[in-house]
N, C-alpha and C. Protein backbone atom coordinates (compact mmCIF):
# COMPACT_ATOMS: atom_id res chain seq x y z
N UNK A 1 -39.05 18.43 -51.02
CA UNK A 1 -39.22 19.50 -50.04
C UNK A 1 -37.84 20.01 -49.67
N UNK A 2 -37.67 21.36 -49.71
CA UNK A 2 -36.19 21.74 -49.43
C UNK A 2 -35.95 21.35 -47.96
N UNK A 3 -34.61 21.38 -47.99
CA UNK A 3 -34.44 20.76 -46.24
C UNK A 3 -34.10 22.37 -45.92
N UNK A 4 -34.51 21.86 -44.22
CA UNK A 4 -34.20 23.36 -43.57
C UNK A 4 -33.13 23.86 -42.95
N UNK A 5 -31.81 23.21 -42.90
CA UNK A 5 -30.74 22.87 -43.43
C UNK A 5 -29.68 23.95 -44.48
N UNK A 6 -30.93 23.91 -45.47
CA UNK A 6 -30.23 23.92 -46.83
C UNK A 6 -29.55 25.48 -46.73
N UNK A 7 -30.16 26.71 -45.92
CA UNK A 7 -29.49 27.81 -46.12
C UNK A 7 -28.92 27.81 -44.86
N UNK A 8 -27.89 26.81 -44.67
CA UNK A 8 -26.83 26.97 -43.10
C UNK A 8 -25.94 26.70 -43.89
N UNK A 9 -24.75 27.52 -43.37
CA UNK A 9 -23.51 27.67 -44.11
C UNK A 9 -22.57 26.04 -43.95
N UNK A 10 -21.92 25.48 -44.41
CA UNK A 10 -21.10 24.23 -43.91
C UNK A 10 -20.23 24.54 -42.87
N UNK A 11 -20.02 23.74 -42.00
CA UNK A 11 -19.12 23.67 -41.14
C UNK A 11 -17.85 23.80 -41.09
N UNK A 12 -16.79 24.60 -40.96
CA UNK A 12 -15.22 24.63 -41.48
C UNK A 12 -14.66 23.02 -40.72
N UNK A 13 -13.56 23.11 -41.11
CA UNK A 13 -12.94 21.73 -40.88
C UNK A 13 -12.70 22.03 -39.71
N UNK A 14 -11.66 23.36 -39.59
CA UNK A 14 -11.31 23.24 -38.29
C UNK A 14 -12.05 23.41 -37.16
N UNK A 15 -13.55 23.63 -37.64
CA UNK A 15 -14.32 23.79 -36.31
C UNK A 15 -14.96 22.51 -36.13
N UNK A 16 -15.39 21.54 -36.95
CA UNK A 16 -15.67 20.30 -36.98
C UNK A 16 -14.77 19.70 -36.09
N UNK A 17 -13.25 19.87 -36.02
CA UNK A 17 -12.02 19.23 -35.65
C UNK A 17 -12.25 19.39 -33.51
N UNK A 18 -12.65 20.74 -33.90
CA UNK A 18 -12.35 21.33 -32.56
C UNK A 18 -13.43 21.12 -31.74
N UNK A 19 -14.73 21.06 -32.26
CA UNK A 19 -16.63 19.96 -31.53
C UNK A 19 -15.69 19.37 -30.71
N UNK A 20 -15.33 18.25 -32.17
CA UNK A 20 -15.00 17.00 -31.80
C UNK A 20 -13.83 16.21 -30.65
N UNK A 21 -12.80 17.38 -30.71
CA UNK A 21 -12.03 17.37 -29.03
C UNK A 21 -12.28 17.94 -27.73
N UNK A 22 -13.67 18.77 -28.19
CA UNK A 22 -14.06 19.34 -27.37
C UNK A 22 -15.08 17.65 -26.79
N UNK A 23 -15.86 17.79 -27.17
CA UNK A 23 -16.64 16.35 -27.16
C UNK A 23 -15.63 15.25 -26.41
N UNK A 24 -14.09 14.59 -27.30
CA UNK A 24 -13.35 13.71 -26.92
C UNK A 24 -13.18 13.75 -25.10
N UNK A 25 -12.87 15.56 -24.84
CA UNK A 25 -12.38 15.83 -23.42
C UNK A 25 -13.38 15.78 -22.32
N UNK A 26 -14.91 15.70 -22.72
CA UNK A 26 -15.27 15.83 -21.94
C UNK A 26 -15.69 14.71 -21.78
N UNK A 27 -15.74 13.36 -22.54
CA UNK A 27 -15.64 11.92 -22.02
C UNK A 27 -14.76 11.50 -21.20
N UNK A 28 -13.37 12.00 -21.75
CA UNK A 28 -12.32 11.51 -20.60
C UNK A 28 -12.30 12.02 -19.13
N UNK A 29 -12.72 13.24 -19.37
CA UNK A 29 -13.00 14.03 -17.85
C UNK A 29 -14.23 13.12 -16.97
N UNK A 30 -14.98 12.82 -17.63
CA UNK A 30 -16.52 12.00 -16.98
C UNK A 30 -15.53 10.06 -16.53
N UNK A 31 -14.92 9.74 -17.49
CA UNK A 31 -13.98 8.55 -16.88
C UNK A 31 -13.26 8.61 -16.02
N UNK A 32 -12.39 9.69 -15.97
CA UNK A 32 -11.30 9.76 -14.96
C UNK A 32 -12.56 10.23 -13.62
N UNK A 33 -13.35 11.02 -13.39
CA UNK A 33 -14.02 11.21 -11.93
C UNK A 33 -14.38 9.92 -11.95
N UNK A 34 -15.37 9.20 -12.88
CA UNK A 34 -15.61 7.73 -12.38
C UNK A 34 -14.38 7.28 -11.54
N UNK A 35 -13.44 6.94 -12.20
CA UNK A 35 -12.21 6.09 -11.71
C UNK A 35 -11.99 6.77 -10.48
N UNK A 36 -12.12 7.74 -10.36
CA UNK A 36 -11.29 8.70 -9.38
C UNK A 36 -12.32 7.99 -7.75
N UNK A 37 -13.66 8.48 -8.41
CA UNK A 37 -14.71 7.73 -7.31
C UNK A 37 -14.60 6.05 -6.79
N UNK A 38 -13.98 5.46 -7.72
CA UNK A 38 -13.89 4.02 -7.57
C UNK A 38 -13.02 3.78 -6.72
N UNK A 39 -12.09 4.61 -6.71
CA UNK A 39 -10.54 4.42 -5.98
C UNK A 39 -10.55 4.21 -4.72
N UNK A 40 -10.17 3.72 -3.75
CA UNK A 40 -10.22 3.36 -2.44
C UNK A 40 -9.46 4.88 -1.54
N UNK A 41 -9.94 5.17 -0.88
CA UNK A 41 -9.38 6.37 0.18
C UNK A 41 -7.55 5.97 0.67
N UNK A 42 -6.99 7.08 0.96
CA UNK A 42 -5.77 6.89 1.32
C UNK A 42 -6.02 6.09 2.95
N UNK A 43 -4.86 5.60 3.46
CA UNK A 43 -5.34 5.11 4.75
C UNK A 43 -5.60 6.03 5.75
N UNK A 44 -6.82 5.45 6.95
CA UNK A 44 -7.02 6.62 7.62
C UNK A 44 -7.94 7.55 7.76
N UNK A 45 -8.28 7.19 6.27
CA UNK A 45 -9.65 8.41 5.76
C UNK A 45 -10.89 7.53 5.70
N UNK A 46 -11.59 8.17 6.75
CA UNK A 46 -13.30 7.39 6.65
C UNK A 46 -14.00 8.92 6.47
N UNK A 47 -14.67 8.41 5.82
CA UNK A 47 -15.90 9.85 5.75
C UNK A 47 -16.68 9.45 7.01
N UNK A 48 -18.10 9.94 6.78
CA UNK A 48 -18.90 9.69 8.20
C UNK A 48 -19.88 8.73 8.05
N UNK A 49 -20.41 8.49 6.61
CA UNK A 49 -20.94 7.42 5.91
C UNK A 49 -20.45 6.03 6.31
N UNK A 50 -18.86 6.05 5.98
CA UNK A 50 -18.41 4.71 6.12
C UNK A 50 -18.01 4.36 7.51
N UNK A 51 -17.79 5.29 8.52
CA UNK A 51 -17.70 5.25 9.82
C UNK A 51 -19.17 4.71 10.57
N UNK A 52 -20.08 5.52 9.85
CA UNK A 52 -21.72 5.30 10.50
C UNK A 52 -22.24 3.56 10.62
N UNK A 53 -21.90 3.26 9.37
CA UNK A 53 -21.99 1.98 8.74
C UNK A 53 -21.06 0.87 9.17
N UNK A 54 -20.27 1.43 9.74
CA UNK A 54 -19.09 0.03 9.81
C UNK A 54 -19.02 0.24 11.82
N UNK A 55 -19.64 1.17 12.71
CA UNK A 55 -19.37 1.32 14.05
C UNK A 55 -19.92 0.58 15.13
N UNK A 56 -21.09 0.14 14.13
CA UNK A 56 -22.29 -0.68 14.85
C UNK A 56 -21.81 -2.15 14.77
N UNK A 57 -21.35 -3.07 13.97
CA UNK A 57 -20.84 -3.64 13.37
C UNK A 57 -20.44 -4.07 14.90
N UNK A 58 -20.99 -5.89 15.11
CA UNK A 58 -20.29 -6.50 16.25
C UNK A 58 -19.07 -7.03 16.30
N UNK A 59 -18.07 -7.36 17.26
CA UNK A 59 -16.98 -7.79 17.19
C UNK A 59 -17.25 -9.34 17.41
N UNK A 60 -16.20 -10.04 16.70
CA UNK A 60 -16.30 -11.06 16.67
C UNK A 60 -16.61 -12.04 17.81
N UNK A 61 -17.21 -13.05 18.03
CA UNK A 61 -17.51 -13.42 19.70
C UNK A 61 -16.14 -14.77 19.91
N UNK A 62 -15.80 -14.60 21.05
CA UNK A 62 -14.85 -16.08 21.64
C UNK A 62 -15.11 -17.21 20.64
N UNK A 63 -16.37 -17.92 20.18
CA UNK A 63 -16.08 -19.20 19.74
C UNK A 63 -15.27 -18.85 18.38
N UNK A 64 -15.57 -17.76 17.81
CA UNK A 64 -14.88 -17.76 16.27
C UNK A 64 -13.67 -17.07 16.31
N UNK A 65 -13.41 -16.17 17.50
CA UNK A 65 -11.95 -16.05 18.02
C UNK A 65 -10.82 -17.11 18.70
N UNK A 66 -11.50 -18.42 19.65
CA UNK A 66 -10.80 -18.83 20.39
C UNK A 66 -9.58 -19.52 19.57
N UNK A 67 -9.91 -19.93 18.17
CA UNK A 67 -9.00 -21.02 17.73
C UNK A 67 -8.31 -20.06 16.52
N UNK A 68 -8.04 -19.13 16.84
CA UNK A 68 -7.47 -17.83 15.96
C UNK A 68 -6.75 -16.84 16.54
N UNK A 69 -6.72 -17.41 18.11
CA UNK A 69 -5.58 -15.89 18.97
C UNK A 69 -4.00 -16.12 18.56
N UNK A 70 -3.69 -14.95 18.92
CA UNK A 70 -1.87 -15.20 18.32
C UNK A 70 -1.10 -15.97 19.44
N UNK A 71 -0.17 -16.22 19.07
CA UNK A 71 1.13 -16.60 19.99
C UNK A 71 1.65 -15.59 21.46
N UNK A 72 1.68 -16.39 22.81
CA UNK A 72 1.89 -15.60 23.74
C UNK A 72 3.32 -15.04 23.73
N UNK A 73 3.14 -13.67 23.71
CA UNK A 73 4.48 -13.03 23.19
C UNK A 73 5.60 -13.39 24.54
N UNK A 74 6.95 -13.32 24.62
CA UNK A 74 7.90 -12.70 25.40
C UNK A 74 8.13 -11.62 25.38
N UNK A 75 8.89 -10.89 26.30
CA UNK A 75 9.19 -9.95 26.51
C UNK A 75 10.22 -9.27 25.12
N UNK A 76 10.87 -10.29 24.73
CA UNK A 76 11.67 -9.82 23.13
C UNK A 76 10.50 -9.93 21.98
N UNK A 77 9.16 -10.18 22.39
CA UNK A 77 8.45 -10.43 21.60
C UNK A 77 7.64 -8.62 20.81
N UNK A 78 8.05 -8.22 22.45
CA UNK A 78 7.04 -6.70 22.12
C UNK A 78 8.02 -5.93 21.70
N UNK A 79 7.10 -4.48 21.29
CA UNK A 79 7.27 -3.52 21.11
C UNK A 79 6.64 -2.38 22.37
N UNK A 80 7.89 -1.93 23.18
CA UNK A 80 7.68 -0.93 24.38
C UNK A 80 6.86 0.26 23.39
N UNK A 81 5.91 0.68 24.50
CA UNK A 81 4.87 1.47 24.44
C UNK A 81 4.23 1.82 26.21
N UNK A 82 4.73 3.11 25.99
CA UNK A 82 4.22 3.86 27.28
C UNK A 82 3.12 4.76 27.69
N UNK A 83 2.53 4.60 28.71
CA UNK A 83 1.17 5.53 28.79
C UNK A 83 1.63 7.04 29.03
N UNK A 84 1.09 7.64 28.95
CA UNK A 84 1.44 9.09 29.13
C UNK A 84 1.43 9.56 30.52
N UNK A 85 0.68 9.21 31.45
CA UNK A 85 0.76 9.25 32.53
C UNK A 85 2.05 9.62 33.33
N UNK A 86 2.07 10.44 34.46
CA UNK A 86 3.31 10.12 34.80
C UNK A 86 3.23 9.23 36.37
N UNK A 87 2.31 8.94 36.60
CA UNK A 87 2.19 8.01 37.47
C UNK A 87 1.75 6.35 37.31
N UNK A 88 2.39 6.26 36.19
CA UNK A 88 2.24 4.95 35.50
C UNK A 88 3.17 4.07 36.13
N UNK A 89 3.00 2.65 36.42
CA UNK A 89 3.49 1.92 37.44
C UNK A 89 3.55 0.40 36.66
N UNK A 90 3.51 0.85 35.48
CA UNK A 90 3.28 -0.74 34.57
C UNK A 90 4.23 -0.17 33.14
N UNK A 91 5.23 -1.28 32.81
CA UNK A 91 5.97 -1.15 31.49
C UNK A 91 4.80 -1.98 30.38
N UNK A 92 4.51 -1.37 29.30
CA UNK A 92 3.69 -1.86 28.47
C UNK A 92 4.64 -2.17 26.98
N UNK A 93 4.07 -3.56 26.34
CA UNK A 93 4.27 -3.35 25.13
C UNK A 93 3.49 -4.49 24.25
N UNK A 94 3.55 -4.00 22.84
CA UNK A 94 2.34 -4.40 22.44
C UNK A 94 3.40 -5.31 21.51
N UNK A 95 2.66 -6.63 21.06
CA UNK A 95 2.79 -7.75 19.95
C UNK A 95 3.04 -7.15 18.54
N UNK A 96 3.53 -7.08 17.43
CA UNK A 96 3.12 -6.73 16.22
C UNK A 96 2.68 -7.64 15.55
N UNK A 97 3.02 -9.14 15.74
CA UNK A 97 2.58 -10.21 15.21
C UNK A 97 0.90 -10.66 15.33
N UNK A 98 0.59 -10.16 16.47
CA UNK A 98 -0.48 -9.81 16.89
C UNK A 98 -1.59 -8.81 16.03
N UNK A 99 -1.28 -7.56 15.39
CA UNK A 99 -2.20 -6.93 15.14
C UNK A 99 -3.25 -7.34 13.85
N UNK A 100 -4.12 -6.87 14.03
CA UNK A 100 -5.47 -7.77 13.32
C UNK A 100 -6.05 -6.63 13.22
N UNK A 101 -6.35 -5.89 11.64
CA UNK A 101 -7.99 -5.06 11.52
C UNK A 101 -9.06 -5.60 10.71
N UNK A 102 -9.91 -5.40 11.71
CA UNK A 102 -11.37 -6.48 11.54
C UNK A 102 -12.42 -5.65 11.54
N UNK A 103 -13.70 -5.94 10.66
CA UNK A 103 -14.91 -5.34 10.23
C UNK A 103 -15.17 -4.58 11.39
N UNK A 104 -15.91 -3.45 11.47
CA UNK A 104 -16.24 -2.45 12.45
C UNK A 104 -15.37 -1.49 13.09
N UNK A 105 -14.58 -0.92 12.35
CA UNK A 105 -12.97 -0.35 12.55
C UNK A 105 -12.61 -0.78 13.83
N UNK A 106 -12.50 -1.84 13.62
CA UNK A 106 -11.67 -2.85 15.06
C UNK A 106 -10.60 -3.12 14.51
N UNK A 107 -9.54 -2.91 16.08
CA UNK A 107 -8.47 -3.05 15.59
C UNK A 107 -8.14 -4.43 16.90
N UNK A 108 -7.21 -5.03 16.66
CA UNK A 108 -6.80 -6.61 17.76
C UNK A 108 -5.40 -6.50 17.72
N UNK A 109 -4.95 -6.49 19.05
CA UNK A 109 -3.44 -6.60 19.55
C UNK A 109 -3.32 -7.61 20.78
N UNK A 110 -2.30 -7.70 20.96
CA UNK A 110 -2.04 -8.49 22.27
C UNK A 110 -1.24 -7.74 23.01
N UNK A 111 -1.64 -7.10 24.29
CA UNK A 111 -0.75 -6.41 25.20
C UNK A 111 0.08 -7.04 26.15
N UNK A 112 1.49 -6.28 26.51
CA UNK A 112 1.64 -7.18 27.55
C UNK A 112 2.35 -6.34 28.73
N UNK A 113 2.03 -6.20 30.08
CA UNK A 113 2.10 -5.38 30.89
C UNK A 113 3.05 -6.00 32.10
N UNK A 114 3.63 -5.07 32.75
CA UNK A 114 4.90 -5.34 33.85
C UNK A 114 4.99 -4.50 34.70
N UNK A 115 4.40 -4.87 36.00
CA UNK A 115 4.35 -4.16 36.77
C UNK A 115 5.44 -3.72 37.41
N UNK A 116 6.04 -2.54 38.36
CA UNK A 116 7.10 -2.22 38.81
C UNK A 116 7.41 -3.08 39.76
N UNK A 117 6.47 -4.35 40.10
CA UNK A 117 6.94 -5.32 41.00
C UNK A 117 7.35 -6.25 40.38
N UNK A 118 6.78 -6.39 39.12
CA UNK A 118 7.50 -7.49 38.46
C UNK A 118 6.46 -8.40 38.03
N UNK A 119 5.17 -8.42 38.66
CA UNK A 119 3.95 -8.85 37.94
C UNK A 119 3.63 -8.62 36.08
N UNK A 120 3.16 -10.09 35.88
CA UNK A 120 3.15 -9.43 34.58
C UNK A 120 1.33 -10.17 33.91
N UNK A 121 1.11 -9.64 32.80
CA UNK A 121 -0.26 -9.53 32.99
C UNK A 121 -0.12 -9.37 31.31
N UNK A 122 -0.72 -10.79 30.98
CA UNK A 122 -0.95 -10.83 29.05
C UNK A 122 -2.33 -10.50 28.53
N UNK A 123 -3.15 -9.82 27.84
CA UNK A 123 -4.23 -9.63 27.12
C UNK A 123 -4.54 -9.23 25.40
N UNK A 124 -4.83 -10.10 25.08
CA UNK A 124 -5.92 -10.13 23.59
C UNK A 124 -6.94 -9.08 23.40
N UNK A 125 -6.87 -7.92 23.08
CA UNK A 125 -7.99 -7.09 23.30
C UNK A 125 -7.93 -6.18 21.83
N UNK A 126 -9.16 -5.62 21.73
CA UNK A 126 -9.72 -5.34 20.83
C UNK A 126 -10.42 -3.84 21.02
N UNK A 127 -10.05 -2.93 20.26
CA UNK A 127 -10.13 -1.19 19.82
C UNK A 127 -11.12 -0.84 19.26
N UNK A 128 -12.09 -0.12 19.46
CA UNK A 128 -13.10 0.09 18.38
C UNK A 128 -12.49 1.52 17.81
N UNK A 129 -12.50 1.86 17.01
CA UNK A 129 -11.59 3.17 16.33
C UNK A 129 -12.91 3.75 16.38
N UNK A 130 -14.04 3.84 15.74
CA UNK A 130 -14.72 4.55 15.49
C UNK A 130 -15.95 4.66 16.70
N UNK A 131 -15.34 4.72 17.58
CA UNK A 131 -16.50 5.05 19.08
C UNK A 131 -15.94 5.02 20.53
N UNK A 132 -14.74 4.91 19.97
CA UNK A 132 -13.97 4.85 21.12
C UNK A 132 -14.21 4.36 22.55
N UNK A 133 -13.94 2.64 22.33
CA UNK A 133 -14.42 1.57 23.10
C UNK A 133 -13.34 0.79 23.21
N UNK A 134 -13.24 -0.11 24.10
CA UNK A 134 -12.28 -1.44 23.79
C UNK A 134 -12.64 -2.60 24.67
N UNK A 135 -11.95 -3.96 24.31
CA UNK A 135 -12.91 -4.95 25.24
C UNK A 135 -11.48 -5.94 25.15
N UNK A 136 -11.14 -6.72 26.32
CA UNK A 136 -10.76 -7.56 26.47
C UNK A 136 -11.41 -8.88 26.10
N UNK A 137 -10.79 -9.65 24.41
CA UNK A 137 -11.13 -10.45 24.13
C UNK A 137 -10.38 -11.90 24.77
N UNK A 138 -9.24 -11.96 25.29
CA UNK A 138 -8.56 -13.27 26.02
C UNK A 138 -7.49 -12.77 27.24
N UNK A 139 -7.29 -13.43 28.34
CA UNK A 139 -6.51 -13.47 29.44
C UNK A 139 -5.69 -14.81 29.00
N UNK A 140 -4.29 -14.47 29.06
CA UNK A 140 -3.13 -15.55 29.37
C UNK A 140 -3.49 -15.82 31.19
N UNK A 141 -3.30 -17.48 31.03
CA UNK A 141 -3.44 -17.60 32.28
C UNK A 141 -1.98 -18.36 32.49
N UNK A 142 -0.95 -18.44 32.71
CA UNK A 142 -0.01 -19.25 33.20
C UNK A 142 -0.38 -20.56 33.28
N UNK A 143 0.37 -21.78 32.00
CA UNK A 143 -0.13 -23.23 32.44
C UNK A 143 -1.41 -23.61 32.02
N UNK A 144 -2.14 -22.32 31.45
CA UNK A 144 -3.26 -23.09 31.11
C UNK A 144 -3.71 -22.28 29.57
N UNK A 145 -2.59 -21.15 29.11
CA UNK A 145 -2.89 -20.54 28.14
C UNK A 145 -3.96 -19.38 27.59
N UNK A 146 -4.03 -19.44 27.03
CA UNK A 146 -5.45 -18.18 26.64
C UNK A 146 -6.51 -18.69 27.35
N UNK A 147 -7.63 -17.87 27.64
CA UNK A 147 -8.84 -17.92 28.49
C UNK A 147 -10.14 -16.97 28.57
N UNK A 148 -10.70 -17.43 28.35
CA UNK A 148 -12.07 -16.24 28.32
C UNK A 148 -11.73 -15.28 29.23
N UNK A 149 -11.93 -14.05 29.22
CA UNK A 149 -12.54 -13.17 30.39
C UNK A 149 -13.63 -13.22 30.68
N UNK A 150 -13.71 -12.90 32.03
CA UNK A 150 -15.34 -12.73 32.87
C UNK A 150 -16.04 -11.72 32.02
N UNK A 151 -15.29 -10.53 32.13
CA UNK A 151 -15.97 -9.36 31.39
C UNK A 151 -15.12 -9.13 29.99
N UNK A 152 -15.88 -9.24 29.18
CA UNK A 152 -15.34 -9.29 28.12
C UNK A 152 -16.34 -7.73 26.63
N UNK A 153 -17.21 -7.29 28.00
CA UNK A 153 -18.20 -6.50 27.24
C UNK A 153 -17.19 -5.56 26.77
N UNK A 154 -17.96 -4.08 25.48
CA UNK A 154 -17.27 -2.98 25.04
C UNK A 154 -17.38 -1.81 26.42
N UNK A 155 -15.87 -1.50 26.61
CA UNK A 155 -15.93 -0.19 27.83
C UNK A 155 -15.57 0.77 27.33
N UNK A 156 -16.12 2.30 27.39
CA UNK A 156 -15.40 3.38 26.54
C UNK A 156 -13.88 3.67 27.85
N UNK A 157 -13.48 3.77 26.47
CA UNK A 157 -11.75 4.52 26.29
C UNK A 157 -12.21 5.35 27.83
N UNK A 158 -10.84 5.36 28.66
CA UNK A 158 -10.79 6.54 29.90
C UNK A 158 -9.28 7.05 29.35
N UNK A 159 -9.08 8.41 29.88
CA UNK A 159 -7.61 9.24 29.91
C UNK A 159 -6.64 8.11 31.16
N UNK A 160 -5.60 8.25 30.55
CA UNK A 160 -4.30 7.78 31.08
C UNK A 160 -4.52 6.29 31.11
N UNK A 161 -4.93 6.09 30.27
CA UNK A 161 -5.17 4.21 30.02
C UNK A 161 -4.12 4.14 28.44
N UNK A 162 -3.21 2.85 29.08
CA UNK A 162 -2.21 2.27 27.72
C UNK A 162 -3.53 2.54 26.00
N UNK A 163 -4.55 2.25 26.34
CA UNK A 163 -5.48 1.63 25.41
C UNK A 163 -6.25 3.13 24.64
N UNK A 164 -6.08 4.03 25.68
CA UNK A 164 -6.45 5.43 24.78
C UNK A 164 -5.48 6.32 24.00
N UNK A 165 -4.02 5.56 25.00
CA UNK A 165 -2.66 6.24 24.06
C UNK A 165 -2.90 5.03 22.59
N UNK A 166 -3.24 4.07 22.95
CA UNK A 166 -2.68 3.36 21.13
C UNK A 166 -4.31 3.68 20.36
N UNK A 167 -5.29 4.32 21.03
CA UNK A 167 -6.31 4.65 19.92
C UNK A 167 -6.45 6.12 19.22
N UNK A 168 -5.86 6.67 20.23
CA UNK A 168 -5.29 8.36 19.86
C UNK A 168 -3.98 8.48 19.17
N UNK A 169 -3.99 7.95 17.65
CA UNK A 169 -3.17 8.45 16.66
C UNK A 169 -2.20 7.33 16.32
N UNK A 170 -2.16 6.38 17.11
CA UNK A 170 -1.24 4.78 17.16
C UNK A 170 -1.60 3.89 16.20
N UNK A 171 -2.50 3.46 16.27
CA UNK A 171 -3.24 2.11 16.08
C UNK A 171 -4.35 2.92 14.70
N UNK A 172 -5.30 3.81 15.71
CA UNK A 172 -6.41 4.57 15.14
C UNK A 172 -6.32 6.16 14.39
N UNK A 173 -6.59 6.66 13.36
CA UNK A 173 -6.73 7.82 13.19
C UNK A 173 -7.93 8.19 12.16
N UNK A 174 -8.87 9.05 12.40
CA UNK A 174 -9.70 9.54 11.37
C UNK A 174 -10.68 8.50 11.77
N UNK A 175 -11.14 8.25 12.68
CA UNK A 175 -12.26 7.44 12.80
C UNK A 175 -12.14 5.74 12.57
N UNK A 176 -10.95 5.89 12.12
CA UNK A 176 -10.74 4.17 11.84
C UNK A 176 -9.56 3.76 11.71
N UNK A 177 -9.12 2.26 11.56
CA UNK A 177 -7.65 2.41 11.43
C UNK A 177 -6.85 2.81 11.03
N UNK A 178 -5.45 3.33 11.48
CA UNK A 178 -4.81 4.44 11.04
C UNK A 178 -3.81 3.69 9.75
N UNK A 179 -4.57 2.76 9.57
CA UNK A 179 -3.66 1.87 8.23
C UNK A 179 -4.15 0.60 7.44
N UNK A 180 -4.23 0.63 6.31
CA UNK A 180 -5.01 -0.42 5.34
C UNK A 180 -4.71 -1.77 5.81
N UNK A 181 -3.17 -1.82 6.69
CA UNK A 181 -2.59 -3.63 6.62
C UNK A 181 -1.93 -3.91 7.75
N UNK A 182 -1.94 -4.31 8.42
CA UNK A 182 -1.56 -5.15 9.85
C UNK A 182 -0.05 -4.33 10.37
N UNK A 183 0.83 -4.50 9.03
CA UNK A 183 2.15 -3.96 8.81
C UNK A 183 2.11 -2.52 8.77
N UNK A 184 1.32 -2.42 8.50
CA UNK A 184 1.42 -0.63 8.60
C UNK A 184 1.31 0.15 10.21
N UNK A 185 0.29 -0.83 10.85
CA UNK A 185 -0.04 -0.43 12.08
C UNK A 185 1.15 -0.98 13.26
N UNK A 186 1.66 -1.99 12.39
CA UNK A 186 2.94 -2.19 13.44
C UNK A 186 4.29 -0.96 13.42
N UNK A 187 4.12 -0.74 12.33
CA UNK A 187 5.45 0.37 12.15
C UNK A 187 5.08 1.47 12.72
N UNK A 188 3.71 1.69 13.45
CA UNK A 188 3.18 2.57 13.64
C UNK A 188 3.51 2.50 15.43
N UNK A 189 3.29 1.68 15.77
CA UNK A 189 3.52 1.14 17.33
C UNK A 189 4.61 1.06 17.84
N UNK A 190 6.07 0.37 16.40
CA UNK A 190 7.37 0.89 16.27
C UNK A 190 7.86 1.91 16.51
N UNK A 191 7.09 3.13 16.01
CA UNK A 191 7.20 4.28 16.10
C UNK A 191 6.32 5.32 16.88
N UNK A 192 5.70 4.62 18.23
CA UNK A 192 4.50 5.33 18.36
C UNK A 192 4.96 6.60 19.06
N UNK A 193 5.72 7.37 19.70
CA UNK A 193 5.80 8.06 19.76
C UNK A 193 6.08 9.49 18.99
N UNK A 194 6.24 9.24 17.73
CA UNK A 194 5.66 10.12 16.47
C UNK A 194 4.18 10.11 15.84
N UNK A 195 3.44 9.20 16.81
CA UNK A 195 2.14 9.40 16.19
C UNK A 195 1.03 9.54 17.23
N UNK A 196 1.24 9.29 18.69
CA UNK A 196 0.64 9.24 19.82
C UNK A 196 0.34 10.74 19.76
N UNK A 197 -1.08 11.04 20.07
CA UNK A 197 -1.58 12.24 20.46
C UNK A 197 -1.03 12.84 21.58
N UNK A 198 -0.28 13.76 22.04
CA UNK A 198 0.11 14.28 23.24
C UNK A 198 -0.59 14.34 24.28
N UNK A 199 -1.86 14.41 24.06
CA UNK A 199 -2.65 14.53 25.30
C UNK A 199 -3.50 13.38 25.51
N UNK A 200 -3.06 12.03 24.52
CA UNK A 200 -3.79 11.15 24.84
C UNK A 200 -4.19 10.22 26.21
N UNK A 201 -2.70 10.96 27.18
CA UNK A 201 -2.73 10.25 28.14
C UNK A 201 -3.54 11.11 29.32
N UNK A 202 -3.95 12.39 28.94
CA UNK A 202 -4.04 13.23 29.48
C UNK A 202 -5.94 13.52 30.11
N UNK A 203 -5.93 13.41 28.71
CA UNK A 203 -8.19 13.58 28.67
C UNK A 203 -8.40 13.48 27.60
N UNK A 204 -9.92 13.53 27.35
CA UNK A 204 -10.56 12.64 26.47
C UNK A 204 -10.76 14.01 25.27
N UNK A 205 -10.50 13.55 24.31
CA UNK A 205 -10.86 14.62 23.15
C UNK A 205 -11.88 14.52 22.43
């Protein structure tokens, strides 16, 4: 039986040549978006998917924190960090040794505060980036070391609080931490006044 085939002209070489890179390119194009999709986001970048999914997400409770808090800083221990406020009455600065990002774009620092009297006041507390919350996870007590708080529930973020300047652009950006590694967020606190939202101290955005 003749094939049906038989009255199609042959294929030139060079068009055979040219299918066939045509074909080659559009495999590599279909690999590289794979790869491209596989790739982890720059820091910073949550879509709304991975924000949705990771906000609900509880923070860790006291028993699996207590035997895991950092070292009570000194005063050479911090890094100065100021509220925006201008009626701020407390020198603040935060631990870097301290910082911790943990499931639920939580971020963990240790603050440490000085009042213009000279009072001073240590806390373990914990950022939610993506809902803008925070909770005091430990009180330094003098002599007796770290310590539960009474209230230790999630409170949303208020304007002119130390804790809304380091979640507005410090600590937090884009819905989640503003950095893949502990070290990143310290250089960030190093430097927070190149990354602090201007009006963080101001009102709520």
């Amino acid at each position: 039986m003749p094939s049906q085939f038989a009255g199609a002209r042959p294929m030139r070489p060079a068009r055979r040549a040219l299918r066939a890179a045509a074909w080659a390119g559009a495999g590599c194009l279909a690999l590289l978006l794979a790869a491209c999709g596989s790739q982890p986001r720059g820091d910073g970048n949550y879509l709304l998917d991975d924000i949705d999914a990771q906000r609900t997400l509880p923070d860790a409770g006291w028993e699996a924190l207590k035997s895991e808090l950092p070292p009570v800083p000194t005063e050479a221990d911090v890094l100065p960090v100021e509220n925006l406020s201008r009626n701020e009455r407390f020198r603040f600065g935060v631990d870097p040794r301290s910082i911790q990002i943990a499931p639920g774009l939580i971020v963990r620092y240790t603050l440490r505060a000085v009042s213009d009297l000279g009072a001073e006041n240590i806390s373990y507390e914990s950022v939610r980036c993506g809902t803008r919350e925070w909770r005091t996870v430990a009180l330094y007590r003098p002599g007796a070391g770290w310590q539960r708080p009474v209230h230790d529930e999630w409170r949303p973020l208020l304007p002119n609080t130390i804790q809304h300047v380091l979640r507005n652009g410090v600590l937090c950006s884009g819905g989640g931490p503003a950095g893949a590694k502990a070290s990143d967020l310290a250089y960030r606190v190093r430097h927070w006044e190149r990354y602090a939202d201007a009006m963080a101290g101001r009102s709520m955005q």
